[in-house]
Protein backbone atom coordinates (compact mmCIF):
# COMPACT_ATOMS: atom_id res chain seq x y z
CA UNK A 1 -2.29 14.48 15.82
CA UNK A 2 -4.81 12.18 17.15
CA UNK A 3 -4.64 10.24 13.87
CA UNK A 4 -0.98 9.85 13.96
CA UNK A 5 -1.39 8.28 17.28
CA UNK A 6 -4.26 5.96 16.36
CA UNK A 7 -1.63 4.91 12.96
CA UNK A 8 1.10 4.32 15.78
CA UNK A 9 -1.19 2.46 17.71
CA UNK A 10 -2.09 0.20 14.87
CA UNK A 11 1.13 -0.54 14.38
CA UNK A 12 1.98 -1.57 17.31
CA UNK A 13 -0.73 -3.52 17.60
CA UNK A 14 0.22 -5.08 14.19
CA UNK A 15 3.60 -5.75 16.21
CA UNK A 16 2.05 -7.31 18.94
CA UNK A 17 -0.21 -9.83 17.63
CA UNK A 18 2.90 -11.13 15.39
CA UNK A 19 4.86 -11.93 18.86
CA UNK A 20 1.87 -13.59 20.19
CA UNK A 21 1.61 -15.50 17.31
CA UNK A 22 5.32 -16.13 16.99
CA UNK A 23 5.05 -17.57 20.52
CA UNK A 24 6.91 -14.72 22.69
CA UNK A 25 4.77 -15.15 25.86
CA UNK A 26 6.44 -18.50 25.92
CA UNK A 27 9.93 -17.40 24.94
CA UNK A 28 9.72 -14.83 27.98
CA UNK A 29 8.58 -17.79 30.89
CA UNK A 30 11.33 -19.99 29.27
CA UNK A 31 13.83 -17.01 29.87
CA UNK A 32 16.20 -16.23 27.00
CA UNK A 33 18.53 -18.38 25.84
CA UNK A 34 21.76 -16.26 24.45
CA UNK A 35 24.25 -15.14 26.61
CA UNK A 36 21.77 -12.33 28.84
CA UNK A 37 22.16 -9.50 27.46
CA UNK A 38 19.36 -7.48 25.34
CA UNK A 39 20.29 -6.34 21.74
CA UNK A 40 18.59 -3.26 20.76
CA UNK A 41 20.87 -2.56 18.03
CA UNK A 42 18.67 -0.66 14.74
CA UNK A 43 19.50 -3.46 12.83
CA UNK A 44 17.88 -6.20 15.44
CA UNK A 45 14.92 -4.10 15.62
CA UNK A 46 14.34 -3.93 11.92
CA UNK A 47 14.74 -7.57 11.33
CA UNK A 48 12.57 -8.33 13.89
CA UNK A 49 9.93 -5.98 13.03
CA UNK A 50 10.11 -7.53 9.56
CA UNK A 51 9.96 -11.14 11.20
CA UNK A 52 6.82 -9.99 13.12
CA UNK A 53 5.33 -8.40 10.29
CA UNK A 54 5.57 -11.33 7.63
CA UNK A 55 3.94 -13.44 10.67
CA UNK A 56 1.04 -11.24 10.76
CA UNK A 57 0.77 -11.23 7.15
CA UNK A 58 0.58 -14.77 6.36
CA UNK A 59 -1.27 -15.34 9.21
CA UNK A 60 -4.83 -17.40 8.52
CA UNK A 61 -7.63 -16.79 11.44
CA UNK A 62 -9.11 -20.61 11.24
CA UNK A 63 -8.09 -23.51 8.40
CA UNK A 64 -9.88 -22.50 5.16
CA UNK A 65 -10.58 -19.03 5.59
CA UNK A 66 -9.08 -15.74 4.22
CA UNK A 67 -5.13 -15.22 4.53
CA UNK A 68 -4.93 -12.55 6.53
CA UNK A 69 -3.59 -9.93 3.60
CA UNK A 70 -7.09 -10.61 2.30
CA UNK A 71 -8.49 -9.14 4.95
CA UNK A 72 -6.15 -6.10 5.43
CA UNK A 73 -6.63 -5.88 1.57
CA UNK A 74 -10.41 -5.79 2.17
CA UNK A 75 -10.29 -2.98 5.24
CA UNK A 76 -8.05 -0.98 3.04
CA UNK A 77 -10.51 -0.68 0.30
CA UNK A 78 -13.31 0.00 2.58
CA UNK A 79 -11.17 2.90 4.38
CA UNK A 80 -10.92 4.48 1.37
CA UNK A 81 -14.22 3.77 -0.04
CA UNK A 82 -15.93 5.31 3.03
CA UNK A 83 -13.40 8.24 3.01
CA UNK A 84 -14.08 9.21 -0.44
CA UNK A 85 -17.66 9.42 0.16
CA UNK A 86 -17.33 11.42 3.46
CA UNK A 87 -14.84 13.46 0.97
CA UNK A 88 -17.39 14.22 -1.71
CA UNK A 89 -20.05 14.87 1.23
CA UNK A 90 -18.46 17.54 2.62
CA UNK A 91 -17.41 19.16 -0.43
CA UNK A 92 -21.24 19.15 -1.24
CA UNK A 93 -22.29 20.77 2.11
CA UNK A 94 -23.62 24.15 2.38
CA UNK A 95 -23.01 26.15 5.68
CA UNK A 96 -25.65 28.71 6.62
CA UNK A 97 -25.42 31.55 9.01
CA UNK A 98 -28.16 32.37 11.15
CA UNK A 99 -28.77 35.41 12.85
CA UNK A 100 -30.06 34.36 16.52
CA UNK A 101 -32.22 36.47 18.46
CA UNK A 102 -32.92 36.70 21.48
CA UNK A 103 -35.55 35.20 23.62
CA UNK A 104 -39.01 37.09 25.08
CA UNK A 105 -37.97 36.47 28.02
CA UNK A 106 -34.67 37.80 28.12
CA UNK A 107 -36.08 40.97 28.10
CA UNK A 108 -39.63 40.42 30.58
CA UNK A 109 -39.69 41.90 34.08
CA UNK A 110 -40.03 39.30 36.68
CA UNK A 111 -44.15 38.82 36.39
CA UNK A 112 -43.98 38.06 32.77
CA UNK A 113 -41.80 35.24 33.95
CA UNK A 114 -44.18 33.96 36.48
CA UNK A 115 -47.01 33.90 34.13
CA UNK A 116 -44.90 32.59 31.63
CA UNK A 117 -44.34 29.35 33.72
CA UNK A 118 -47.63 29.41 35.60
């Protein structure tokens, strides 16, 4: 469950940074433009999801440097990379069960105890 939420979370997030990018902030102050009323039609929010999302992909942090698929490219290949390996090192692992007994003292009268600590 938690996972799901974190993958939602991402996403949004993913969302997010596109409309700062895409200069939203801005288009909010200015106020909108069309005729005042919000469009929340499926179709509006898949093209601008898709809008958002080809922003964020083709997005470059600083002139020069890695496109920013590059970089999702590269954190996808470490994800799996280090969940394989926690993968093969729990399929390795050997669980042991210990019998646990109890302590002395659990079973001393109260002068035991008072030696015990003196």
């Amino acid at each position: 469950m938690w996972r799901i939420l974190g993958l939602l979370a991402a996403l949004i997030g993913l969302s997010l940074a596109g409309w700062f990018i895409g200069g939203g902030p801005g288009r909010v102050l200015r106020g909108n433009q069309g005729d005042g009323t919000l469009h929340l039609t499926l179709s509006a929010l898949a093209s601008t999801l898709a809008r958002q999302t080809s922003v964020v992909w083709s997005w470059t942090p600083a002139p020069g440097a890695a496109p920013a698929r590059l970089l999702f490219a590269l954190a996808g290949v470490l994800t799996i990379a280090i969940a394989s390996a926690r993968g093969h090192v729990r399929r390795r692992r050997r669980y042991v069960r210990l019998r646990i007994e109890v302590y002395r003292t659990d079973r001393a009268d109260a002068e035991a105890v008072v030696r015990m600590f003196d």
